[in-house]
C-alpha atoms as a PDB file:
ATOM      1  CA  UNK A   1       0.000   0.000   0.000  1.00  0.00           C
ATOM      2  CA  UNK A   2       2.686   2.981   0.769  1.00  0.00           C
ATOM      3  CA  UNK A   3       4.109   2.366  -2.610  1.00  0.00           C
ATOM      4  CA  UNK A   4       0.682   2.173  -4.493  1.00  0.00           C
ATOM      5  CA  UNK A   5       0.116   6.088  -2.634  1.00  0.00           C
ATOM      6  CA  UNK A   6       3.519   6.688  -3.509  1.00  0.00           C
ATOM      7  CA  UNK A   7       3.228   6.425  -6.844  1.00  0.00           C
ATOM      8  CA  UNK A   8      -0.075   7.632  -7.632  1.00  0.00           C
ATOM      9  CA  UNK A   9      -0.298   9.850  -4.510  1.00  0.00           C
ATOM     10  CA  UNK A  10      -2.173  12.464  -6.890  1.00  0.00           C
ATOM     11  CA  UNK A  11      -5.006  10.313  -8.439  1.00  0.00           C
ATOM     12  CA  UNK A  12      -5.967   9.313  -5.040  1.00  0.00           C
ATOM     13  CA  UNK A  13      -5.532  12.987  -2.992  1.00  0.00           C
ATOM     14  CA  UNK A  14      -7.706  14.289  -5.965  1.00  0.00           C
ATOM     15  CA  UNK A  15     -10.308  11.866  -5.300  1.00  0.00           C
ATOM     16  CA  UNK A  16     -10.428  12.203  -1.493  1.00  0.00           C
ATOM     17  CA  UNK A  17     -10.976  16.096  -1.678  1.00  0.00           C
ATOM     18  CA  UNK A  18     -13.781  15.483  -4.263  1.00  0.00           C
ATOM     19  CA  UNK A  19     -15.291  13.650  -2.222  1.00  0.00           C
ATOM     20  CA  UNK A  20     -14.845  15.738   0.798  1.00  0.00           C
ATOM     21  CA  UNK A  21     -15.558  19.250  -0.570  1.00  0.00           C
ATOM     22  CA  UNK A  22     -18.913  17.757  -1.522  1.00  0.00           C
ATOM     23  CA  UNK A  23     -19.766  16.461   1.605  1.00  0.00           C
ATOM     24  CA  UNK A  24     -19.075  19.492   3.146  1.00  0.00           C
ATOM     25  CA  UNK A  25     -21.040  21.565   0.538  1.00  0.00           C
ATOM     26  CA  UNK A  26     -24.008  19.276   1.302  1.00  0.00           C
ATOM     27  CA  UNK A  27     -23.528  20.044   4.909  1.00  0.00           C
ATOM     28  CA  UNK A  28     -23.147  23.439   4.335  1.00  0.00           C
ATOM     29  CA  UNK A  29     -26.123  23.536   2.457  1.00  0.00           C
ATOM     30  CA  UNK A  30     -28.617  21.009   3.544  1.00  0.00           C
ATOM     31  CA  UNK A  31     -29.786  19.466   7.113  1.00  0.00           C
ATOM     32  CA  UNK A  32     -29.245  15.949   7.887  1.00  0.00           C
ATOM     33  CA  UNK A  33     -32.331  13.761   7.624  1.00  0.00           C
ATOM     34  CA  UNK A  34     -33.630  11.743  10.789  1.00  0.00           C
ATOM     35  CA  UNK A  35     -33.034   7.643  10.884  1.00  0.00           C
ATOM     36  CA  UNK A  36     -36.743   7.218  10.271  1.00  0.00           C
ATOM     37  CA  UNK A  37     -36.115   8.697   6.871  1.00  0.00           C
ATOM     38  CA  UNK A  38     -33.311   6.489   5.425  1.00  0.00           C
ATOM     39  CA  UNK A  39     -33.615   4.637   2.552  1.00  0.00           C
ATOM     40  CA  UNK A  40     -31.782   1.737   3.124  1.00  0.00           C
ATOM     41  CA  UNK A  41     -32.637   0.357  -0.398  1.00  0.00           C
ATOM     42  CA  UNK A  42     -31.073   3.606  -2.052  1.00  0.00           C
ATOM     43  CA  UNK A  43     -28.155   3.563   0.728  1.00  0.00           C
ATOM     44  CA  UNK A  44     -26.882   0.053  -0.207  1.00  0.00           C
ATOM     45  CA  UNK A  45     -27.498   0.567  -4.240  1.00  0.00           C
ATOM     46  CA  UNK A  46     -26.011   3.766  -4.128  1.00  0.00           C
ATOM     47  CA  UNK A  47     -23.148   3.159  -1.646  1.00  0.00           C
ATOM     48  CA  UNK A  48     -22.584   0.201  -2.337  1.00  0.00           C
ATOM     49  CA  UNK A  49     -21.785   1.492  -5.817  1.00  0.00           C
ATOM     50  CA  UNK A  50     -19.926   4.195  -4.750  1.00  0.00           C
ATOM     51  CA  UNK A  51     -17.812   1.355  -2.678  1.00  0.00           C
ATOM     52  CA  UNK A  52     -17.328  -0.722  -5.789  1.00  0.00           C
ATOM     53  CA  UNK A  53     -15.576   2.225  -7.598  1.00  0.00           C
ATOM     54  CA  UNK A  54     -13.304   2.560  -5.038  1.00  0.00           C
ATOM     55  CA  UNK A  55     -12.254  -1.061  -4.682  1.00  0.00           C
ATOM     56  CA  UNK A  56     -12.044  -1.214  -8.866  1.00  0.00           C
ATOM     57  CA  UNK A  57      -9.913   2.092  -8.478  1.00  0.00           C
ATOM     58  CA  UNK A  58      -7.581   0.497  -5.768  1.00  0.00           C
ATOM     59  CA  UNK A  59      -7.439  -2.415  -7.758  1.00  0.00           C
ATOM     60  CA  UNK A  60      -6.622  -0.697 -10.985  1.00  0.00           C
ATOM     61  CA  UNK A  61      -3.831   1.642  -9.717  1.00  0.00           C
ATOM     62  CA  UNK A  62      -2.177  -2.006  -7.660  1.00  0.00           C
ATOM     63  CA  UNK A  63      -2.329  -3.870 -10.634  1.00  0.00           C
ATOM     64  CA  UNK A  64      -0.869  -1.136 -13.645  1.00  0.00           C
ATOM     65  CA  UNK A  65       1.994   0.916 -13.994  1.00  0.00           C
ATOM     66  CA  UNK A  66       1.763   4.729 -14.323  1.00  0.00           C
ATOM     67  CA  UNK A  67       0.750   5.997 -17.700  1.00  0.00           C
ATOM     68  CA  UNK A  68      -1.921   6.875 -20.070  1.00  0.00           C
ATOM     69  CA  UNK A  69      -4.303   4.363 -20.047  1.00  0.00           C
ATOM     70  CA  UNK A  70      -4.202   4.245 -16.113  1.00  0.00           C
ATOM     71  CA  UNK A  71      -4.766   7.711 -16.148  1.00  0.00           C
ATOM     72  CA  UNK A  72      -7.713   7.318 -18.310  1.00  0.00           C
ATOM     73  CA  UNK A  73      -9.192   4.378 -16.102  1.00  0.00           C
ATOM     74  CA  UNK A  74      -8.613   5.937 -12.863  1.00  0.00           C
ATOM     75  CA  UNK A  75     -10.162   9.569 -14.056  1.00  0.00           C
ATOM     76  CA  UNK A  76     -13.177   7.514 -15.251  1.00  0.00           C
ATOM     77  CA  UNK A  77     -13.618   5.285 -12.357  1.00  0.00           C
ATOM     78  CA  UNK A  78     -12.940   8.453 -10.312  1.00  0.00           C
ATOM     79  CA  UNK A  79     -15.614  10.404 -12.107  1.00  0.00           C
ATOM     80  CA  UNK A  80     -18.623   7.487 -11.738  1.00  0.00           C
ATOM     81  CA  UNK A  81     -17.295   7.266  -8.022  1.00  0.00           C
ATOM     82  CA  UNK A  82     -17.705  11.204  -7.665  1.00  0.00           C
ATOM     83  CA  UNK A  83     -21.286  10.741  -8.806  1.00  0.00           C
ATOM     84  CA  UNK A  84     -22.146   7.681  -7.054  1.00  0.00           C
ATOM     85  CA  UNK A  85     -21.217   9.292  -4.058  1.00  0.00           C
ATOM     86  CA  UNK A  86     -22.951  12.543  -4.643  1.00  0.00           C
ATOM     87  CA  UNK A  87     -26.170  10.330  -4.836  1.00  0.00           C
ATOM     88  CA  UNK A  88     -25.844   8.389  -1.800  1.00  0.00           C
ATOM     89  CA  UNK A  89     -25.137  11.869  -0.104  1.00  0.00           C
ATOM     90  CA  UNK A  90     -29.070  12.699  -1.018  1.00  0.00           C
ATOM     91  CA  UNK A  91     -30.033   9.762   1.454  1.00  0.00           C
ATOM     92  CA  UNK A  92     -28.519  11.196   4.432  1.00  0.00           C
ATOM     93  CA  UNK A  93     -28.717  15.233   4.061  1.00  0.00           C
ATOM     94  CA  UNK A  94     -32.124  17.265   2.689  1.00  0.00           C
ATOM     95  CA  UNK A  95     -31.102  20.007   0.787  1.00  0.00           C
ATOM     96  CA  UNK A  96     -33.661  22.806   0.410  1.00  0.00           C
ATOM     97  CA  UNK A  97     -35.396  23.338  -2.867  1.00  0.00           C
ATOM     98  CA  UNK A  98     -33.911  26.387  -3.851  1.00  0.00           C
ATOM     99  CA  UNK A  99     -30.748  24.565  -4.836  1.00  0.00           C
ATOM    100  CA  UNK A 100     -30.156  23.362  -7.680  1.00  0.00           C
ATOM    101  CA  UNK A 101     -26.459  22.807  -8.113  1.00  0.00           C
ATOM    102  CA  UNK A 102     -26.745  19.196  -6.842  1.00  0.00           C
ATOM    103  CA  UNK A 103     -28.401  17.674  -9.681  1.00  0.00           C
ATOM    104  CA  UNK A 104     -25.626  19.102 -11.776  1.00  0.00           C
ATOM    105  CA  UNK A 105     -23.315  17.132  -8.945  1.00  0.00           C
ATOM    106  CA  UNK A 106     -24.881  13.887  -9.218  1.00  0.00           C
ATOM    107  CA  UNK A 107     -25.346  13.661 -13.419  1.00  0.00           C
ATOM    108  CA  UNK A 108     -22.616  15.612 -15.256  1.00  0.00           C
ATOM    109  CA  UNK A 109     -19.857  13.397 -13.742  1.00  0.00           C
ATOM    110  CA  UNK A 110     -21.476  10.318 -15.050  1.00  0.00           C
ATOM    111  CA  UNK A 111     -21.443  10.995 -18.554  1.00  0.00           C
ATOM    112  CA  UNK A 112     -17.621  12.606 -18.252  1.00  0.00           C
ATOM    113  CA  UNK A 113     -16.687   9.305 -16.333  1.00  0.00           C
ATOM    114  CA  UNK A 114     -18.080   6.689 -18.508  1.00  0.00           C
ATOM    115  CA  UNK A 115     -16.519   8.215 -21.519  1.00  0.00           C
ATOM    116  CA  UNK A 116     -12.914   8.833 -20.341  1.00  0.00           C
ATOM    117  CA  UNK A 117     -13.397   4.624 -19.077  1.00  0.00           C
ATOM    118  CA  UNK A 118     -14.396   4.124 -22.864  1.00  0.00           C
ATOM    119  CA  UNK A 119     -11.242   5.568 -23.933  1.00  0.00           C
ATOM    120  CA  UNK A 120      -9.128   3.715 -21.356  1.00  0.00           C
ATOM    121  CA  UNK A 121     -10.468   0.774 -22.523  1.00  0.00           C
ATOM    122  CA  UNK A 122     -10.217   1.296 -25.842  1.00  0.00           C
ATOM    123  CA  UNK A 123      -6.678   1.899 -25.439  1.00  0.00           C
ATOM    124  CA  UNK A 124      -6.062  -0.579 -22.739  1.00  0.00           C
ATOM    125  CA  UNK A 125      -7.485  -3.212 -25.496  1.00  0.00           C
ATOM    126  CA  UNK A 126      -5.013  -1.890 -27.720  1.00  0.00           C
ATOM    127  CA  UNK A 127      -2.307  -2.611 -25.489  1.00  0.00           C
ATOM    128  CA  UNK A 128      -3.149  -5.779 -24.773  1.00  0.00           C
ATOM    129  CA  UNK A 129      -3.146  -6.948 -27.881  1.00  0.00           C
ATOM    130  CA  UNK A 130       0.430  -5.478 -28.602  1.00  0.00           C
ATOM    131  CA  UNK A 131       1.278  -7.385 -25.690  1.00  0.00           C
ATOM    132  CA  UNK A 132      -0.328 -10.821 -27.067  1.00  0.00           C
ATOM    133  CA  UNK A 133       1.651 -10.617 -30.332  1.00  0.00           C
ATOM    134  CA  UNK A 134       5.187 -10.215 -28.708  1.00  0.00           C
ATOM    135  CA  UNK A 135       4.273 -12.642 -26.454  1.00  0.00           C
ATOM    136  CA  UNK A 136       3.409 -14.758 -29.485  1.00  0.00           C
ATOM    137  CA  UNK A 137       6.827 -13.967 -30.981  1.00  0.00           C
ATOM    138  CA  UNK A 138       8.814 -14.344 -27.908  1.00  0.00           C
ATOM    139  CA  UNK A 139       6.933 -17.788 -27.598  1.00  0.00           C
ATOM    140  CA  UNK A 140       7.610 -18.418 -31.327  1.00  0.00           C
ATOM    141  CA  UNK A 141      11.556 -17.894 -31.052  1.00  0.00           C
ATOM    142  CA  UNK A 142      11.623 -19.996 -27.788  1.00  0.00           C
ATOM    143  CA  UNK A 143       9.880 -23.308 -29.787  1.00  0.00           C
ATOM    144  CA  UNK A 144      12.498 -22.581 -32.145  1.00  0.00           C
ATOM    145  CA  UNK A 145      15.193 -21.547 -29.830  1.00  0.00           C
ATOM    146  CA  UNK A 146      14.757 -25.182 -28.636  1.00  0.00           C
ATOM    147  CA  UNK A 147      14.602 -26.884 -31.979  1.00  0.00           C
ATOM    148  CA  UNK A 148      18.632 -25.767 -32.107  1.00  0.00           C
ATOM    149  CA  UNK A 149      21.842 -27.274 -32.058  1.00  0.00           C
ATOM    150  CA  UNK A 150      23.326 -27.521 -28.412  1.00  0.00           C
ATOM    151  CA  UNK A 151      26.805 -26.968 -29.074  1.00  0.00           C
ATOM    152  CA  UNK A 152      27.053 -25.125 -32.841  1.00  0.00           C
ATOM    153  CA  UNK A 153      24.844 -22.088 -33.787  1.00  0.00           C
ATOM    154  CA  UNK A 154      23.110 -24.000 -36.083  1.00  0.00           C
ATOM    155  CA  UNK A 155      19.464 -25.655 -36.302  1.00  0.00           C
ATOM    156  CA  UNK A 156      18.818 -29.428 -35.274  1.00  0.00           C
ATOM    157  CA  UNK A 157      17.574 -32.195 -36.961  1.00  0.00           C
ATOM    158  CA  UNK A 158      13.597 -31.256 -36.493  1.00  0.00           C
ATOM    159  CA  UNK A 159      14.828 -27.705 -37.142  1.00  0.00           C
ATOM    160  CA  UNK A 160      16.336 -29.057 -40.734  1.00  0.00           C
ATOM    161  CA  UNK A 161      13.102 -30.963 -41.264  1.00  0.00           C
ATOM    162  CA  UNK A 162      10.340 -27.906 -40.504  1.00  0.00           C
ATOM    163  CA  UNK A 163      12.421 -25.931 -42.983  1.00  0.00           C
ATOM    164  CA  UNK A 164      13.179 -28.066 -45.519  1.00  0.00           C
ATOM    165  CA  UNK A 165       8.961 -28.758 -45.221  1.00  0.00           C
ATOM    166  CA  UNK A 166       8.906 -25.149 -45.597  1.00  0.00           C
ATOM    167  CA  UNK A 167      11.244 -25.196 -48.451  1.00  0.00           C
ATOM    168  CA  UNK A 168      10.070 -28.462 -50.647  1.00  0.00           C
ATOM    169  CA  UNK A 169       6.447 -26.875 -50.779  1.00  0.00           C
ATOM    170  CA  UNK A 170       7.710 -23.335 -52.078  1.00  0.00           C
ATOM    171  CA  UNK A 171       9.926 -24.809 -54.554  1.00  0.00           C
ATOM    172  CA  UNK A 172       6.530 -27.205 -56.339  1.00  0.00           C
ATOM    173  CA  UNK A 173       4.190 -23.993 -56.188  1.00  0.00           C
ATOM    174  CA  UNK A 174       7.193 -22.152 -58.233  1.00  0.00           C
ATOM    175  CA  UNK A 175       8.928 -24.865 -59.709  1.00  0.00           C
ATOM    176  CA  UNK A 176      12.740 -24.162 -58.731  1.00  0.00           C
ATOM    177  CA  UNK A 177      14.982 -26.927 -58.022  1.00  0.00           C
ATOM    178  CA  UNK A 178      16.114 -27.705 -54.403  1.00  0.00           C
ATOM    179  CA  UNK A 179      19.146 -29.706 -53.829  1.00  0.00           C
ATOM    180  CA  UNK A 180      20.714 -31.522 -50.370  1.00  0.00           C
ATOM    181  CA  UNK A 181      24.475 -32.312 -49.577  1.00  0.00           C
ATOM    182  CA  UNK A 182      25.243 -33.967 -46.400  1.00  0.00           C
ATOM    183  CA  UNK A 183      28.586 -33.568 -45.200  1.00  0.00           C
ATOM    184  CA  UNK A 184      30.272 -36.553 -42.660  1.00  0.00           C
ATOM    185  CA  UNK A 185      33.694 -36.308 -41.093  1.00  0.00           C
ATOM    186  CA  UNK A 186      35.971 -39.023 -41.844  1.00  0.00           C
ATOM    187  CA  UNK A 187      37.336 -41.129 -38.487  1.00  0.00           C
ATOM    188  CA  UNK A 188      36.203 -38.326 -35.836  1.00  0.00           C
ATOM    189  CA  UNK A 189      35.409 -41.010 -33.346  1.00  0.00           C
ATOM    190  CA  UNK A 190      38.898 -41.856 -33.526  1.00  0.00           C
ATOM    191  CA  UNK A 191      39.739 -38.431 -33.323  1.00  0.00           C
ATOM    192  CA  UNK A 192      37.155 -38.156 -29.947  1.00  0.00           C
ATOM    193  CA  UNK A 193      39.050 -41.020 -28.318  1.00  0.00           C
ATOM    194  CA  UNK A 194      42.478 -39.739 -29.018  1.00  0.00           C
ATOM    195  CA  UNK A 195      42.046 -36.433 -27.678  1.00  0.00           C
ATOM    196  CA  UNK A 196      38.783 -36.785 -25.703  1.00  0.00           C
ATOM    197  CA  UNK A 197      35.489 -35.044 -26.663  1.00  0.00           C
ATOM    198  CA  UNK A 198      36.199 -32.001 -25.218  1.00  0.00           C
ATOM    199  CA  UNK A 199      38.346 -31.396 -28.416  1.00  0.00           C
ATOM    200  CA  UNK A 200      36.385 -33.097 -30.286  1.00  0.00           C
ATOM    201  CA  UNK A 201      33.021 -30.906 -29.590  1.00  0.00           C
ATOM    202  CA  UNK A 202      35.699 -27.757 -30.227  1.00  0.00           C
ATOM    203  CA  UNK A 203      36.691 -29.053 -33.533  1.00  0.00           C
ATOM    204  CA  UNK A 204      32.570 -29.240 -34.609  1.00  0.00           C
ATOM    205  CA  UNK A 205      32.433 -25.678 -33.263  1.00  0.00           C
ATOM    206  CA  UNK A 206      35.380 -24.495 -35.638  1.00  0.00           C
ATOM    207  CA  UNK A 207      34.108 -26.857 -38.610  1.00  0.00           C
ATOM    208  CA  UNK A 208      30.786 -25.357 -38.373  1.00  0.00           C
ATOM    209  CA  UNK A 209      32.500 -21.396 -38.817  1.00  0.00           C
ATOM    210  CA  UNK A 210      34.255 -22.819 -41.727  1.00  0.00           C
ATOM    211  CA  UNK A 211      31.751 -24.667 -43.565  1.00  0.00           C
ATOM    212  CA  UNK A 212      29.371 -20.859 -43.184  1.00  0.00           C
ATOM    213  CA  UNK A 213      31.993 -19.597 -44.916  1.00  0.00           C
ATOM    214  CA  UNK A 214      31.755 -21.756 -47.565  1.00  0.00           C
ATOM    215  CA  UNK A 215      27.946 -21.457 -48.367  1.00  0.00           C
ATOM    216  CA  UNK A 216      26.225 -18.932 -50.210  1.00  0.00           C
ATOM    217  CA  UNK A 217      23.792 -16.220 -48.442  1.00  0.00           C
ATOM    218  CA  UNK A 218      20.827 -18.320 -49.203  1.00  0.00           C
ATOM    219  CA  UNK A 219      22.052 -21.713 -48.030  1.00  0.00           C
ATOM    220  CA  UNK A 220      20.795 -22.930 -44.976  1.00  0.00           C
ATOM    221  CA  UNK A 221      23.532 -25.385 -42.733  1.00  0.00           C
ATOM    222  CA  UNK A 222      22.203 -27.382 -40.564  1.00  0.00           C
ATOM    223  CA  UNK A 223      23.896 -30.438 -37.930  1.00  0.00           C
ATOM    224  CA  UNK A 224      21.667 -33.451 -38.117  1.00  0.00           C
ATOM    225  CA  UNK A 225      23.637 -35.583 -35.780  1.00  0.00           C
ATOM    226  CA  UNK A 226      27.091 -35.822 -34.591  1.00  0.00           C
ATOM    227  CA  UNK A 227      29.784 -35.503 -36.986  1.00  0.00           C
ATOM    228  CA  UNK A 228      26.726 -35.182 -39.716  1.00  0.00           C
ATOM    229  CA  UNK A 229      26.142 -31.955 -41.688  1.00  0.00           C
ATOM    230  CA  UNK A 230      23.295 -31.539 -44.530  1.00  0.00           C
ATOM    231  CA  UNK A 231      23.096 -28.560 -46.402  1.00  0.00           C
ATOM    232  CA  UNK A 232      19.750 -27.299 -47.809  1.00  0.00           C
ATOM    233  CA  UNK A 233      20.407 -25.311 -51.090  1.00  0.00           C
ATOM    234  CA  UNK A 234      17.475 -23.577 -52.783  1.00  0.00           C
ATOM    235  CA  UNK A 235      17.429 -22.386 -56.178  1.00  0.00           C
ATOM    236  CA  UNK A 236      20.154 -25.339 -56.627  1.00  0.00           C
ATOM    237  CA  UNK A 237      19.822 -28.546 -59.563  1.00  0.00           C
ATOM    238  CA  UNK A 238      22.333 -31.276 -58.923  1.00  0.00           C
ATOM    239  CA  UNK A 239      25.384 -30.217 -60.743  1.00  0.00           C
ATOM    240  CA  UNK A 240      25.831 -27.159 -59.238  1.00  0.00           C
ATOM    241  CA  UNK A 241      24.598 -28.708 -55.694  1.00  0.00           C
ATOM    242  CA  UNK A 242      27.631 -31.508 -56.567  1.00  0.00           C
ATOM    243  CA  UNK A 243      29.953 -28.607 -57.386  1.00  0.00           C
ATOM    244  CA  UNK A 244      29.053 -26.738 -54.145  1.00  0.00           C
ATOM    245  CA  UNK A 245      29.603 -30.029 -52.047  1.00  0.00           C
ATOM    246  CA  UNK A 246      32.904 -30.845 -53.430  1.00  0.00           C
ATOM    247  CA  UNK A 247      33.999 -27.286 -52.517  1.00  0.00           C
ATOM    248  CA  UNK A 248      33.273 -28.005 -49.249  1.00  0.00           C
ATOM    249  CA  UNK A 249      34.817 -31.364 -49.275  1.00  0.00           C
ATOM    250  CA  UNK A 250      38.362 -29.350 -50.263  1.00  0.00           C
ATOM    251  CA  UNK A 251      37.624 -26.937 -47.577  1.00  0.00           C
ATOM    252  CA  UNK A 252      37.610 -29.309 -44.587  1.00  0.00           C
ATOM    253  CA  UNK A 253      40.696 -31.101 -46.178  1.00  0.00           C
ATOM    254  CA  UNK A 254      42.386 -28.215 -46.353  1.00  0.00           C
ATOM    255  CA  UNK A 255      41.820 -26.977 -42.800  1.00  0.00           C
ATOM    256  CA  UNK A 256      44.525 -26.466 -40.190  1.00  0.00           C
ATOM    257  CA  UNK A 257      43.118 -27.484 -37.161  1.00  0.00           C
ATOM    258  CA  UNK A 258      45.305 -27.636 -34.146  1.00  0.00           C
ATOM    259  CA  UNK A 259      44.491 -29.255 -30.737  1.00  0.00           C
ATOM    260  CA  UNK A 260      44.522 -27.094 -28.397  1.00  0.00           C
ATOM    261  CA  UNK A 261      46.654 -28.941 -25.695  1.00  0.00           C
ATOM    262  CA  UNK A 262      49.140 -30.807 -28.177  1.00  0.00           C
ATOM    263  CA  UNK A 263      49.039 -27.767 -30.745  1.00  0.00           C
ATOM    264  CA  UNK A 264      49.053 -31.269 -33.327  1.00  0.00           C
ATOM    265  CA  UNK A 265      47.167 -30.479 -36.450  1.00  0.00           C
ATOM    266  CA  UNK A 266      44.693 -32.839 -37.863  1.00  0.00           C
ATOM    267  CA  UNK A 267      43.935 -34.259 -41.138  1.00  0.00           C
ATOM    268  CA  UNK A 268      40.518 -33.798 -41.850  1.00  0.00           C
ATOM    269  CA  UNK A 269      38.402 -35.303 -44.654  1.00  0.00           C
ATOM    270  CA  UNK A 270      34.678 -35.479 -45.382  1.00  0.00           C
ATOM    271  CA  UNK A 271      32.628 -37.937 -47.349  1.00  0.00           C
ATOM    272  CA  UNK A 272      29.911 -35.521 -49.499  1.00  0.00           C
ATOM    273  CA  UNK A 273      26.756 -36.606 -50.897  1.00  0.00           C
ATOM    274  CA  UNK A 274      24.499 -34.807 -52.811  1.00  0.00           C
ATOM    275  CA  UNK A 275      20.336 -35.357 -53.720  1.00  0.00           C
ATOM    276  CA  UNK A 276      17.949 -33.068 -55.635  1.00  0.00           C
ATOM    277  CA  UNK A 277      14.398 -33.338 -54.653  1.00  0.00           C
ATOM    278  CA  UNK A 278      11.776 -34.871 -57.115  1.00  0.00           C
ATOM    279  CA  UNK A 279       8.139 -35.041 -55.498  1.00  0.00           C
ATOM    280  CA  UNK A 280       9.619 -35.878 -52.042  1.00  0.00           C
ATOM    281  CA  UNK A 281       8.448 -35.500 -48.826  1.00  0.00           C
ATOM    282  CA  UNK A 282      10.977 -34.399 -45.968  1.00  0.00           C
ATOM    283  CA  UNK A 283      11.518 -37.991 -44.983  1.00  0.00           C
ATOM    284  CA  UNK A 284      11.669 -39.683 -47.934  1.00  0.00           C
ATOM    285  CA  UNK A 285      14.055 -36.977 -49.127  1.00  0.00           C
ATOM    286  CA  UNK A 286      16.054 -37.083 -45.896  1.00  0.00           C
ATOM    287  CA  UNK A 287      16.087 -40.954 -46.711  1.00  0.00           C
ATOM    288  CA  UNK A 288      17.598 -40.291 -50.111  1.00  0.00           C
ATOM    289  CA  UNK A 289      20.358 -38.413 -49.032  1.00  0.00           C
ATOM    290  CA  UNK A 290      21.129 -41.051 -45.659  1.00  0.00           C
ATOM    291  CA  UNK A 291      21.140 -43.767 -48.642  1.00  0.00           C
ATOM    292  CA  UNK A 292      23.339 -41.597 -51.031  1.00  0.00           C
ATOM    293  CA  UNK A 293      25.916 -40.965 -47.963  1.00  0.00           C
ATOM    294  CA  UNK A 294      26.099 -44.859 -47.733  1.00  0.00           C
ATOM    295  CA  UNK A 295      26.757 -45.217 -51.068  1.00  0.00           C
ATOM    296  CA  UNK A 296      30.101 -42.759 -51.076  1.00  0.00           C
ATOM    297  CA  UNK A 297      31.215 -44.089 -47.784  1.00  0.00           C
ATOM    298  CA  UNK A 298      31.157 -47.715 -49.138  1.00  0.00           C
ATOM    299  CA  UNK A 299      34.168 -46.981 -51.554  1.00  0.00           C
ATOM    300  CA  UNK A 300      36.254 -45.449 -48.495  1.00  0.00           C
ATOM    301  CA  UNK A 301      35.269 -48.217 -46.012  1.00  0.00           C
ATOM    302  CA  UNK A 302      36.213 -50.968 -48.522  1.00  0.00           C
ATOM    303  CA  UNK A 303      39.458 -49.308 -48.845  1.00  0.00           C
ATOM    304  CA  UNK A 304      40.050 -48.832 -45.318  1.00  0.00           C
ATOM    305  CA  UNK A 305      39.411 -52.703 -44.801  1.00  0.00           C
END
């Protein structure tokens, strides 16, 4: 409570010397009216309502920061209170018929009130639903904050497959090609037991930085498991997504990467593979490419045997 009249110490002295100076100027005015002569119907429908305004204005000035719209509110609320009040005040003093000025007391701040609440609500509703679309968005980027890689900057494998969705649709409605490479390190399990996979998660973080700077604006890199990188490349038919992939392949091979406790540089090399889609569906295109990566690592596996 001392920091609600702290900070809108104002709205509220306002209010209480409305509502004094018109008590007194009924007082002033008017005689007070024996018990016999009470309403009690009219005092609990009119103070009672005057009682409700002040609990919605105590409410409304807890709950809101300082601003327009609470201004608005709380000068509205304020102004049906005012006239609430001024009504129930009729109950309890009789003021002679030669005065007039009361009637102006109880109805003009009615009218005033209600329409300065209209405004604060209008604006209020305004505000809220600025506030419901950036909490949409912030909600939005935190689904997809989550769909990304823990260790590299890059999207996931559910990430990879809501874009490529996204992607495989666009390309049929305009008819553009859309190409896949999938890049896999060569032997970096051996390399993850030889220098432990502290090194071996800082070598993904470097590989990742170099393979960015490989791609083209438009290309979208994402890690789909482990050592296992797939590239989606719009716009892209098969030769040129080949040409692309063995770029890549002679980037990583020509990387110096040094441990960092031995300083010992590594020998790095990739196996590429490369699919264009035809009428797929993320899967069976993601299936494609899994099958195609096979294929090229057979050749290097037979050797190695």
């Amino acid at each position: 409570m001392p920091s609600l009249l702290k900070l809108h110490r104002l709205k509220l002295t306002a209010l209480f010397l409305a509502a004094n100076l018109g008590l007194l100027l009924y007082l002033a005015a008017g005689d007070l009216k024996g018990f016999d002569e009470w309403v009690w119907l009219d005092i609990l429908g009119e103070g009672g309502s005057a009682l409700l305004a002040l609990v919605w204005i105590g409410l409304l000035l807890k709950s809101r920061p300082a601003g327009r719209v609470t201004n608005l509110l709380a000068l509205g609320l304020g102004a049906v209170f005012f006239s609430w009040w001024i009504d129930c005040l009729d109950e309890f003093i009789r003021l002679p018929d030669s005065v007039h000025w009361d009637h102006w007391l109880e109805s003009a701040p009615m009218p005033v009130g209600l329409v300065l609440l209209t405004l604060g609500i209008y604006h209020w509703h305004r505000e809220q639903l600025a506030i419901s679309a950036q909490m949409e968005k912030r909600e939005r980027l935190f689904r997809e904050h989550r769909l990304f890689d823990k260790l590299t900057p890059l999207g996931g494998a559910d990430y990879l497959r809501r874009q490529l969705e996204i992607s495989l649709a666009g390309a049929s409605e305009e008819n553009r090609p859309l190409s896949l490479a999938i890049l896999d390190l060569d032997d970096f399990g051996a390399i993850n037991r030889r220098f432990g996979h502290a090194e071996g998660d800082h070598l993904l973080q470097s590989l990742t930085q170099l393979l960015l700077l490989n791609l083209r604006r438009q290309d979208l890199l994402c890690r789909l498991a482990g050592d296992r990188f797939v590239v989606l490349l719009p716009d892209t038919g098969e030769t040129q997504a080949r040409q692309i992939a063995d770029e890549l392949a002679l980037a990583v091979r020509h990387f110096a990467h040094k441990t960092r406790q031995q300083g010992e540089r590594l020998q790095l090399n990739a196996t590429m593979a490369v699919v264009m889609a035809v009428q797929d569906s993320p899967e069976s295109l993601l299936e494609r490419l899994n099958q195609a990566l096979a294929r090229a690592k057979s050749p290097r596996l037979a050797r190695s045997a």
